[in-house]
Protein backbone atom coordinates (compact mmCIF):
# COMPACT_ATOMS: atom_id res chain seq x y z
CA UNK A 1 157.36 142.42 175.98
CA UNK A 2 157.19 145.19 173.53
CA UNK A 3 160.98 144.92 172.45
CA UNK A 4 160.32 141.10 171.96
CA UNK A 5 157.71 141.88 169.82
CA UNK A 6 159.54 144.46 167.94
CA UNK A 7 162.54 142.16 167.39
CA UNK A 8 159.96 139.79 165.68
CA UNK A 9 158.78 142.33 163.64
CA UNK A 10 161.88 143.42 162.01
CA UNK A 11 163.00 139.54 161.60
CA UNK A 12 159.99 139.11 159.83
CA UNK A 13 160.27 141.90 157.71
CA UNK A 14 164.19 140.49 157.00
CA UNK A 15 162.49 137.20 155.92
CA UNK A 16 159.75 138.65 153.58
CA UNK A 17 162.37 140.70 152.13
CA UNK A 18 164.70 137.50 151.83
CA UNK A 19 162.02 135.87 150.08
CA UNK A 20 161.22 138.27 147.47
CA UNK A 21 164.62 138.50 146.86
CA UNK A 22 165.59 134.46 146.60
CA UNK A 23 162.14 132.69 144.83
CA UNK A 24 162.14 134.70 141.66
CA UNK A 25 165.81 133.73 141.30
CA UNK A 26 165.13 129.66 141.72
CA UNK A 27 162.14 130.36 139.42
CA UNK A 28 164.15 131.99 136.78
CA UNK A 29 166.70 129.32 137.14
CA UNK A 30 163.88 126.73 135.82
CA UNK A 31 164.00 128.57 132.34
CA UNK A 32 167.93 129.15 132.60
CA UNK A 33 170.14 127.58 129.39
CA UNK A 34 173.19 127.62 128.88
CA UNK A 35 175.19 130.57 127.50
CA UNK A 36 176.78 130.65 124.20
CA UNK A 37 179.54 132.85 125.48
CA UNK A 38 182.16 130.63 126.68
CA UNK A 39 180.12 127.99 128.12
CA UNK A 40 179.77 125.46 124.68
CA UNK A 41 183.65 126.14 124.36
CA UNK A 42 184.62 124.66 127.55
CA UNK A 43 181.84 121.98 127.29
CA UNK A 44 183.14 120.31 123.87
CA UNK A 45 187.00 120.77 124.81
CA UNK A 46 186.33 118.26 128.13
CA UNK A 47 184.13 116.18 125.80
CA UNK A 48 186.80 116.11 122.78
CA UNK A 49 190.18 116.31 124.78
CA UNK A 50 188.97 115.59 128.20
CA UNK A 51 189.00 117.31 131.12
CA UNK A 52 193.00 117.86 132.07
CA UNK A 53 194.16 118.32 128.31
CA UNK A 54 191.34 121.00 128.25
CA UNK A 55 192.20 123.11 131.09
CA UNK A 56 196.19 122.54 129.75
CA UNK A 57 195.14 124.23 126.44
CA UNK A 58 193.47 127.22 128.37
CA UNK A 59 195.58 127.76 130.75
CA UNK A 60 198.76 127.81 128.16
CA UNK A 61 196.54 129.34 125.52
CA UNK A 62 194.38 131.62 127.43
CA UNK A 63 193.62 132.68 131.31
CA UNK A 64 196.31 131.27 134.21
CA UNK A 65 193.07 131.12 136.49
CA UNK A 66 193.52 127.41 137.44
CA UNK A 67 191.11 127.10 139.77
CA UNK A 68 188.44 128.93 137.29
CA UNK A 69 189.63 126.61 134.71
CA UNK A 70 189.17 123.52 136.79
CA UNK A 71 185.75 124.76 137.48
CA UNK A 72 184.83 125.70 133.75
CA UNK A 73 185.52 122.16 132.38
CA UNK A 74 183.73 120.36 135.01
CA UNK A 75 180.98 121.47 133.30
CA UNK A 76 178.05 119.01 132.98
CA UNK A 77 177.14 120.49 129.69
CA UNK A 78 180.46 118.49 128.41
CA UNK A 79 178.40 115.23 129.45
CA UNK A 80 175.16 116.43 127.22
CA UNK A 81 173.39 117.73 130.86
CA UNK A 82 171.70 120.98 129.80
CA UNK A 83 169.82 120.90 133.09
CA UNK A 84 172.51 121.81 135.65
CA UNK A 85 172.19 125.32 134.75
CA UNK A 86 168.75 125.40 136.07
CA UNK A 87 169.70 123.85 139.20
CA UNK A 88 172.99 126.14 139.09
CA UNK A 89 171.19 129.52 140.86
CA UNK A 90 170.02 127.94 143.67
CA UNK A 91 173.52 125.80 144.57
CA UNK A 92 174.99 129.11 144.47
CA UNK A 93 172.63 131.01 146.50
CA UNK A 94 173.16 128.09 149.15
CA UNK A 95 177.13 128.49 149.22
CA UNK A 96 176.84 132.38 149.44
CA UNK A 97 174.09 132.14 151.98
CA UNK A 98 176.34 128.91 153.96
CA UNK A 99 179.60 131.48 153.46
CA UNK A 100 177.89 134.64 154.77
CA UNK A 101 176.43 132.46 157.26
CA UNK A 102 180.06 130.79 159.15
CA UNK A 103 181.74 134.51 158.61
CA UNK A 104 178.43 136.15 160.39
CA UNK A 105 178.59 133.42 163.11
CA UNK A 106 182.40 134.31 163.88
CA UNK A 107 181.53 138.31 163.72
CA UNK A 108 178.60 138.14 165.86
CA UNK A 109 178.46 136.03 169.69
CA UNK A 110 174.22 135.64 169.24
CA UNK A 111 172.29 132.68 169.22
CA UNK A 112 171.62 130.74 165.64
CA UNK A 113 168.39 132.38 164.67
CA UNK A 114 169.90 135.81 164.98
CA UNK A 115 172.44 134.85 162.73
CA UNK A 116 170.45 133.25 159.97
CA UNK A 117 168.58 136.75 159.84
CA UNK A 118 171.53 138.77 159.49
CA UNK A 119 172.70 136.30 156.76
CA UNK A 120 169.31 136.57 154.90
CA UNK A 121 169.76 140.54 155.32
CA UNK A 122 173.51 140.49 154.03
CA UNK A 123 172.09 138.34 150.97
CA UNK A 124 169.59 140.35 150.26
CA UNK A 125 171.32 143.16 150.33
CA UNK A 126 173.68 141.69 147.50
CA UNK A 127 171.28 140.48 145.28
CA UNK A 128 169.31 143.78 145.34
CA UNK A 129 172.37 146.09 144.77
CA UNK A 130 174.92 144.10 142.91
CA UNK A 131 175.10 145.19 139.20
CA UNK A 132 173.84 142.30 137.39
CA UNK A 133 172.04 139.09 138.34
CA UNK A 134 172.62 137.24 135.11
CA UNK A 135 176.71 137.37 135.85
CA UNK A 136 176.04 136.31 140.05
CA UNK A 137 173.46 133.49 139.43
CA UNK A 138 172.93 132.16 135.25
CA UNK A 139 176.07 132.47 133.72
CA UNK A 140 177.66 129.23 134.16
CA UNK A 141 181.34 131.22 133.32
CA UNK A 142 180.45 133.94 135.83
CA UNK A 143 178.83 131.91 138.30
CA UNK A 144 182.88 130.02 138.54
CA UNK A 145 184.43 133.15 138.23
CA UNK A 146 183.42 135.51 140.79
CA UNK A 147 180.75 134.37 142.96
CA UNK A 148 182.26 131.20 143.90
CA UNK A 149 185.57 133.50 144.45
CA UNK A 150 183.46 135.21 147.12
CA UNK A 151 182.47 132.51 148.65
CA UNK A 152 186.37 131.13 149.23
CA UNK A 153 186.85 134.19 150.93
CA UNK A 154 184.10 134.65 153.48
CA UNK A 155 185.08 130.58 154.30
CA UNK A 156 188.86 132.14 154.66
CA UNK A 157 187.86 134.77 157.09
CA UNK A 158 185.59 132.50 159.05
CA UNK A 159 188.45 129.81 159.16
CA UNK A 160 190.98 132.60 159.93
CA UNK A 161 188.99 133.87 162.70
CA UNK A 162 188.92 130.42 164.10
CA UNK A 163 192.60 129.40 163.75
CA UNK A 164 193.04 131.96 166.65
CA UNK A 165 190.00 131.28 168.98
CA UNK A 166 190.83 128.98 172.00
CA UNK A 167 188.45 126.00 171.45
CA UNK A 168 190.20 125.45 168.32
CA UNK A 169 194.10 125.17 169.39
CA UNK A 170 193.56 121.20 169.06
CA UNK A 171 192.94 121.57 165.64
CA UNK A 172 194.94 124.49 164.91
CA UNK A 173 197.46 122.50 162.25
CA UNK A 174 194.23 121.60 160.46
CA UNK A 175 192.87 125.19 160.37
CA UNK A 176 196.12 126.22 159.09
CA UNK A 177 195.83 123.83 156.07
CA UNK A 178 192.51 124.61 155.30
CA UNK A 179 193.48 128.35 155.52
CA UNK A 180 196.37 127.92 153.10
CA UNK A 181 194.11 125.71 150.69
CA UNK A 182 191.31 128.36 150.30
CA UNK A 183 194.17 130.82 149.53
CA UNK A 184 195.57 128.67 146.75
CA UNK A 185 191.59 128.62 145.74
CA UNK A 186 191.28 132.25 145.82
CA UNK A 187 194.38 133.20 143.82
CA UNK A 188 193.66 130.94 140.88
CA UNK A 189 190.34 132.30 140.36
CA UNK A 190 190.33 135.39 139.18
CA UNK A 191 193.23 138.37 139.17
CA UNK A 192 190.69 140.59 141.02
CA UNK A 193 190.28 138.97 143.85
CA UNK A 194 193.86 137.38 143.89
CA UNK A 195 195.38 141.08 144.05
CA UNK A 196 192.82 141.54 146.95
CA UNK A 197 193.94 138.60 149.13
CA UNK A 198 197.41 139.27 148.89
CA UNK A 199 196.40 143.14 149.98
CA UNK A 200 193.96 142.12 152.46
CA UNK A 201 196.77 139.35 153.99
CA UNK A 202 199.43 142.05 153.93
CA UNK A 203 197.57 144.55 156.01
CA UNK A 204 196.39 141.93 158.42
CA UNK A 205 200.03 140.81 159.10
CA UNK A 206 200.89 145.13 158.78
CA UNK A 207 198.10 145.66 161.72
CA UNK A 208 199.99 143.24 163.67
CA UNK A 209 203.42 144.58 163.39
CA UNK A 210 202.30 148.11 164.01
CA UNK A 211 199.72 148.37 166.74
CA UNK A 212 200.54 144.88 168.35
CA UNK A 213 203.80 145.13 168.10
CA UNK A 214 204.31 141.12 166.82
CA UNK A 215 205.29 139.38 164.00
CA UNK A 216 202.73 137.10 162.92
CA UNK A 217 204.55 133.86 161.60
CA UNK A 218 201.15 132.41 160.33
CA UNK A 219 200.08 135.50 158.44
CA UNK A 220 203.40 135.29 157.21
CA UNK A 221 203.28 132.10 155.52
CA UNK A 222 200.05 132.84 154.18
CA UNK A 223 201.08 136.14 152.34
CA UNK A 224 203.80 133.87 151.06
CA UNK A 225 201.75 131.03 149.62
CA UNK A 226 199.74 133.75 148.40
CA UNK A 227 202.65 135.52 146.58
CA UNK A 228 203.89 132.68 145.30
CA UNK A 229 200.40 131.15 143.73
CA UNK A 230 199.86 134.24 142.33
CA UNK A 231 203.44 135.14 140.50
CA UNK A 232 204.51 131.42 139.24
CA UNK A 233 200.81 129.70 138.88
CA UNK A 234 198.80 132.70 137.35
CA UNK A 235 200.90 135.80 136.16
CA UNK A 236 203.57 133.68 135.04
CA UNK A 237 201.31 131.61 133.37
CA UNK A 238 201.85 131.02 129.23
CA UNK A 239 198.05 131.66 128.93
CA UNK A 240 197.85 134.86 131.34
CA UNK A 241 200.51 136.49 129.31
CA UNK A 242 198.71 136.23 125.95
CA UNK A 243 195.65 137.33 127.90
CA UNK A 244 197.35 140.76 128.96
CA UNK A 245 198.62 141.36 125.57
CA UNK A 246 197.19 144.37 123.75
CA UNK A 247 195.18 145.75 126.54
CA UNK A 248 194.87 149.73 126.19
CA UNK A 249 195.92 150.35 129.69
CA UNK A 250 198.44 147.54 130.17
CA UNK A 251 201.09 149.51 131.09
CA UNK A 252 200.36 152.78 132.31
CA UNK A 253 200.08 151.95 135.80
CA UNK A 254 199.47 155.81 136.66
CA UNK A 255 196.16 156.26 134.73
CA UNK A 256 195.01 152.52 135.76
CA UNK A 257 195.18 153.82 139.58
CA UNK A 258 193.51 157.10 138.84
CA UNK A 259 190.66 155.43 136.98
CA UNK A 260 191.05 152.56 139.86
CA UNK A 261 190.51 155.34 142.99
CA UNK A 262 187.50 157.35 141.27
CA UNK A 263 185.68 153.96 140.14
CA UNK A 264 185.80 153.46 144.27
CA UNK A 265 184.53 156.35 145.13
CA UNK A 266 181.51 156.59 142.41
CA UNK A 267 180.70 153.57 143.15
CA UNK A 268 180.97 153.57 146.76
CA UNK A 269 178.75 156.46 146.96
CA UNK A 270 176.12 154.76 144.86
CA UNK A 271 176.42 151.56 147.10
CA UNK A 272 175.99 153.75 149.93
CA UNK A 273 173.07 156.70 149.21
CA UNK A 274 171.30 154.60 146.44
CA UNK A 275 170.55 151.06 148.20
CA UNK A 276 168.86 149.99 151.26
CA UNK A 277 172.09 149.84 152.98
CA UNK A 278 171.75 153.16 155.48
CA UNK A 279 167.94 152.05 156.39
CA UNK A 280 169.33 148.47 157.22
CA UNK A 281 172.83 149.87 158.93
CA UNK A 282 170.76 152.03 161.70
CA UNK A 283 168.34 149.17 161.94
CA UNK A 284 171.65 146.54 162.76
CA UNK A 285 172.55 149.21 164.50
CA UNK A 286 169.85 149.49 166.88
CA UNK A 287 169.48 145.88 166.98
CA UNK A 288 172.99 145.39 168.33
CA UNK A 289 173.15 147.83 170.84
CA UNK A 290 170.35 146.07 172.19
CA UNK A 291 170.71 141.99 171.67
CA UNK A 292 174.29 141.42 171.53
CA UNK A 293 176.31 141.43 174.93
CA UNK A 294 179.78 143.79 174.70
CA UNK A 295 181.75 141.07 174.64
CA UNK A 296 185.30 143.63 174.16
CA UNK A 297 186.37 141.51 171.28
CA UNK A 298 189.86 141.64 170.06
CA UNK A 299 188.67 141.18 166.71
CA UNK A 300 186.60 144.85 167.03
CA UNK A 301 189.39 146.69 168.82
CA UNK A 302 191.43 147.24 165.82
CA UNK A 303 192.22 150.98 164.73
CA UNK A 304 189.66 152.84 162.92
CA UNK A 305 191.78 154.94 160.53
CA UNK A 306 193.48 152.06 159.62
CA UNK A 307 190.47 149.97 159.45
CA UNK A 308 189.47 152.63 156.64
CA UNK A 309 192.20 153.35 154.94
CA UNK A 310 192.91 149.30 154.62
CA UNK A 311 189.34 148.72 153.15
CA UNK A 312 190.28 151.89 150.38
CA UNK A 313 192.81 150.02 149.73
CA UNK A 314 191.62 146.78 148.81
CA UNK A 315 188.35 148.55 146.86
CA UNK A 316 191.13 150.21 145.01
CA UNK A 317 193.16 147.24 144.14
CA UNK A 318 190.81 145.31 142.77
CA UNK A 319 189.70 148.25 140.52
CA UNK A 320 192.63 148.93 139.43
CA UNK A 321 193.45 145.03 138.33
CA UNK A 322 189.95 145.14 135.81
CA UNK A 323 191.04 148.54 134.70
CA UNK A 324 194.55 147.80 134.16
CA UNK A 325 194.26 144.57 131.94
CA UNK A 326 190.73 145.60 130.51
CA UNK A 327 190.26 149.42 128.23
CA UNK A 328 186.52 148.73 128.08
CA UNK A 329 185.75 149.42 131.94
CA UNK A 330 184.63 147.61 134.76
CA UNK A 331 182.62 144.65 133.73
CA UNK A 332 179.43 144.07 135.99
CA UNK A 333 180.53 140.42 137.09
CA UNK A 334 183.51 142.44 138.43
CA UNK A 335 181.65 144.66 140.07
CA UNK A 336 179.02 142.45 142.03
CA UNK A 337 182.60 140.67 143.36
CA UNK A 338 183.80 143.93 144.24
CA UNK A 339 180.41 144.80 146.02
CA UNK A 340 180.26 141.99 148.43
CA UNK A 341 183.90 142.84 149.56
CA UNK A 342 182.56 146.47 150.16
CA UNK A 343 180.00 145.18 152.38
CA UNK A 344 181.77 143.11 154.68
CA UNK A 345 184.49 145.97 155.01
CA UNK A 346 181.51 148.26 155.54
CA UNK A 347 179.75 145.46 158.34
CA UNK A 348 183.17 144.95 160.30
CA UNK A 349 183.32 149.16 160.65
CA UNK A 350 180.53 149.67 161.89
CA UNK A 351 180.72 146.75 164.59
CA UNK A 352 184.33 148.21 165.16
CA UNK A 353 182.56 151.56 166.11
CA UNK A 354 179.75 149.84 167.99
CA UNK A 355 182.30 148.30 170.13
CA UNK A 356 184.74 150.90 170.85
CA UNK A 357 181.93 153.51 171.07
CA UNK A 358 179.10 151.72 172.64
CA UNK A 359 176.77 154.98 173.82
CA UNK A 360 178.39 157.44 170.73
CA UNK A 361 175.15 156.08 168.80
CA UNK A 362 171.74 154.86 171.33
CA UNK A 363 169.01 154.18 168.86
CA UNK A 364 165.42 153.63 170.22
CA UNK A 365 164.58 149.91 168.73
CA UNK A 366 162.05 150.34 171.61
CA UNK A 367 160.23 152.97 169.90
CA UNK A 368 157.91 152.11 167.09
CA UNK A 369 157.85 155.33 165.26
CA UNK A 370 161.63 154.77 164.71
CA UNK A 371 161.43 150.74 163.51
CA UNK A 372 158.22 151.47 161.18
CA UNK A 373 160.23 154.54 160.18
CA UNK A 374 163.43 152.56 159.39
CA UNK A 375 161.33 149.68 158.19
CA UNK A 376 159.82 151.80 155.28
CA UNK A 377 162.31 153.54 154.32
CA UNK A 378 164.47 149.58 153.83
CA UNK A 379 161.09 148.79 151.91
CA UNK A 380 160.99 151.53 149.59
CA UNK A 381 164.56 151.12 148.70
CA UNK A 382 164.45 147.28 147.74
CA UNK A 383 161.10 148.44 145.67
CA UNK A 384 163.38 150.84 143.59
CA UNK A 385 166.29 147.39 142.66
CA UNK A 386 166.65 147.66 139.21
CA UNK A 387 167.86 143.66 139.95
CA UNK A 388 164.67 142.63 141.83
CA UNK A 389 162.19 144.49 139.18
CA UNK A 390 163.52 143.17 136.04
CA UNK A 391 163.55 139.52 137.92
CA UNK A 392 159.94 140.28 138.40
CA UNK A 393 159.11 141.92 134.68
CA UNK A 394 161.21 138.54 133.02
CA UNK A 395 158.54 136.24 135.11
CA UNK A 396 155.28 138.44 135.22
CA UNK A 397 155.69 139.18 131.17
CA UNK A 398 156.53 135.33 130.17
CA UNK A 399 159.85 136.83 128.61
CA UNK A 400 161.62 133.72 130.67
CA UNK A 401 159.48 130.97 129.77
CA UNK A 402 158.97 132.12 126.21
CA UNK A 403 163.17 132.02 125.87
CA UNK A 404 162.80 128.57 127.73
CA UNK A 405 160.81 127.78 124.63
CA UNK A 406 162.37 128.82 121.78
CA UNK A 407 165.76 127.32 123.39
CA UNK A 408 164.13 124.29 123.67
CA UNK A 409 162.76 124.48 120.28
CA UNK A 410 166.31 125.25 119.13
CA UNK A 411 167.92 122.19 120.51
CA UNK A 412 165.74 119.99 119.04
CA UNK A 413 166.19 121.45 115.33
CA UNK A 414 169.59 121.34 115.12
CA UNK A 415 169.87 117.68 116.99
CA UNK A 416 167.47 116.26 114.59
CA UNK A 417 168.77 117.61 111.39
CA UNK A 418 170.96 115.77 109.19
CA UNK A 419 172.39 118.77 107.52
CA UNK A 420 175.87 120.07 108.46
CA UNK A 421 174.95 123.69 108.13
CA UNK A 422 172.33 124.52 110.19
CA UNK A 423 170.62 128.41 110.28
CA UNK A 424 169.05 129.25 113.08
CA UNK A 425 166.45 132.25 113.64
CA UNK A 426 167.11 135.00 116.21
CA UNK A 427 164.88 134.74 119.78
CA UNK A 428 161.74 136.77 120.20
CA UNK A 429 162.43 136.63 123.79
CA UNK A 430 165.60 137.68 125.70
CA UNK A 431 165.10 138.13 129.47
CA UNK A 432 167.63 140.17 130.70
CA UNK A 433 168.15 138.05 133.73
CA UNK A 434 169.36 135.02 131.56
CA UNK A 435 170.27 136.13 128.16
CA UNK A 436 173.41 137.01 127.91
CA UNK A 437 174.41 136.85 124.35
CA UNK A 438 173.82 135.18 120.96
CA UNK A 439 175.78 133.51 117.94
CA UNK A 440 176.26 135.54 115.10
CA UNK A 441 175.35 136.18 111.43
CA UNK A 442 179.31 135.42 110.88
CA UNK A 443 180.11 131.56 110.74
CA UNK A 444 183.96 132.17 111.80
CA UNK A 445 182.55 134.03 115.12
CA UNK A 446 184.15 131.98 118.56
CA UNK A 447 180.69 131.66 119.72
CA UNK A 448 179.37 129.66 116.22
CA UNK A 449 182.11 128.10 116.00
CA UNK A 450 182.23 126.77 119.36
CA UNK A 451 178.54 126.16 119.45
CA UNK A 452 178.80 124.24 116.04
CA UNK A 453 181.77 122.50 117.77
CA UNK A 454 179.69 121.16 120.69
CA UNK A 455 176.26 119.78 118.71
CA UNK A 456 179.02 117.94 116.15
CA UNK A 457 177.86 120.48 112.90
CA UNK A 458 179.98 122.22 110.57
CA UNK A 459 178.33 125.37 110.82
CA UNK A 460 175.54 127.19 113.07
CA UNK A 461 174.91 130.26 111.69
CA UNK A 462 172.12 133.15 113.15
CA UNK A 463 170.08 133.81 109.76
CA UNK A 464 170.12 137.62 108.56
């Protein structure tokens, strides 16, 4: 009776947590707008050229990310809809919280409300730690960049997972399909994550050559639909190789790796001793030691040192691919992508070593000292998200709704005037959970000029 009870109490504390960690992000997304970085430019070149001759002119002109570019001039803004970037936060919380949920559910042999906890946990998790909410849930670019990049993947491994499980042989030709289609996805998102699937499918099919002695003819043909996605559909792309032109780095392979390997550890330590991710691993610790059978999965059996040395790897990689083709560091879109991937590789370790090791660890979930201990100490580190306390401060201070205003106010002056040059005055109120950036006191800026573009003026100009 008590362990029932203390499994209730710790899946209630999951869901408070989850809570305070989802609402203030739908109630941001109600003052959300529109960014004028990138987002007006894709808008009026579906509205002007429509929506194929628009992604043709990025993708020769700019980026090879075809599925990114797909994405970008979908837009509803290009239809006059300012309002889908409002709705925007929450669709995306429901695709990362669907993703997390299918991977979890292959991971994990419990029943369904165990598995929605650990997904609100994992989610949680990555909204309090990753390095910037704006870029994960308000940035309409971002937001088809990265986070929907993540998503692909955690549908891959949960698709993956079932191409090789038994009650799914009579479908396996299917799987396979849908498995090749969310690696054509992947790759033509972003380069960071397309390096990492190619890495990640490599070592998969590398595990089982070397410790399973077998060559893996699906694997196979996904590392070369991969390979080939990524050479002739992105990096041989017209717009990809103006893209890498000029970069400081591009080049020097050596000193991209160097900065690549001691970005991954800095920022593996921080993701580690500065987050509530120790608190919540000895709690999922205890938890599965005590309410999930040892089933001896196949999936858990793999070897450890390879296990780690594989998930340096792909950390690595996908450092290395921001640092290589951009001199100014590692953005903090980049890094929130980068994040997730760290904690599923960090997840599927420690279930490795709860399987193979099953009484190297026995942690007393029985004992209340130790779950109000752990409990606390998970508390105290989601009070101390920089993510979660400026998400508060934006609401609490009226910095959101005040920007909701004066955007608002904005529209409607330069949709009413008649004028072709229209000056507009800077905002009062930038919440740094939405506000991203702002046009300029220079006329001939790509953000005025796409923004003057969009409303149909000659010139929108910030006044000095």
């Amino acid at each position: 009776m008590k362990l029932i009870q203390t499994k209730a109490f710790s899946h209630s504390i999951i869901w408070v947590i989850f809570l305070l960690s989802v609402v203030p992000i739908a109630i941001l997304g109600y003052f959300n707008h529109p960014s004028v970085a990138d987002d007006y430019c894709f808008a009026y070149m579906t509205r002007d050229y429509g929506f194929w001759e628009g992604q043709r002119l990025y993708y020769e002109g700019w980026s090879g990310r075809y599925i990114s570019n797909m994405l970008f001039h979908a837009s509803p803004l290009a239809f006059g809809y300012f309002g889908f970037v409002k709705i925007m936060p929450v669709l995306i919380l429901a695709l990362l919280f669907h993703s997390f949920y299918l991977m979890i559910g292959e991971f994990i042999p419990t029943i369904r409300s165990n598995k929605l906890v650990l997904t609100g946990a994992f989610l949680s998790l990555y909204i309090a730690e990753s390095a910037s909410i704006i870029d994960n849930f308000f940035w309409y670019t971002s937001v088809f960049i990265f986070p929907i990049s993540v998503c692909y993947w955690m549908y891959l491994v949960a698709v993956l997972i079932r191409y090789y499980s038994p009650q799914y042989q009579s479908l396996q030709n299917a799987v396979a399909l849908l498995c090749a289609t969310l690696v054509f996805f992947i790759v033509g998102s972003n380069e960071v994550v397309m390096l990492m699937i190619i890495a990640f499918l490599g070592l998969v099919w590398l595990y089982f050559l070397l410790f399973e002695k077998r060559f893996d003819k699906f694997f196979t043909m996904l590392g070369i639909v991969a390979v080939l996605c990524a050479y002739f559909l992105v990096i041989k792309a017209p717009g990809n190789q103006v893209r890498m032109q000029g970069g400081a780095l591009s080049g020097n392979i050596v000193l991209a790796i160097t900065k690549a390997i001691k970005s991954t550890f800095k920022d593996s330590f921080h993701w580690v001793v500065y987050s509530p991710l120790l608190p919540m691993t000895l709690l999922f610790a205890a938890w599965y030691q005590k309410f999930v059978p040892n089933t001896k999965i196949a999936l858990f059996k793999t070897n450890l040192l390879y296990t780690i040395a594989s998930l340096g790897v792909l950390l690595t990689l996908m450092f290395f691919a921001i640092h290589y083709g951009n001199p100014d560091g590692v953005p903090d879109r980049v890094k929130n992508a980068i994040y997730v991937f760290f904690l599923a590789g960090w997840f599927y370790l420690i279930l490795s070593i709860l399987n193979q090791f099953p009484k190297l660890i026995t942690l007393p979930l029985h004992n209340v000292v130790f779950v109000l201990g752990l409990t606390a100490w998970s508390l105290f580190a989601w009070s101390k998200s920089t993510n979660l306390r400026i998400m508060y401060a934006d609401i609490r201070s009226g910095n959101a709704k005040g920007y909701d205003e004066e955007m608002t106010a904005r529209y409607k002056l330069i949709q009413e005037s008649k004028a072709d040059t229209i000056y507009v005055t800077p905002l009062k109120h930038a919440p740094k959970t939405l506000y991203f950036d702002e046009i300029k006191d220079n006329q001939d800026h790509l953000w005025n000029k796409c923004y003057a573009t969009y409303f149909k003026k000659k010139v929108i100009v910030m006044k000095k």
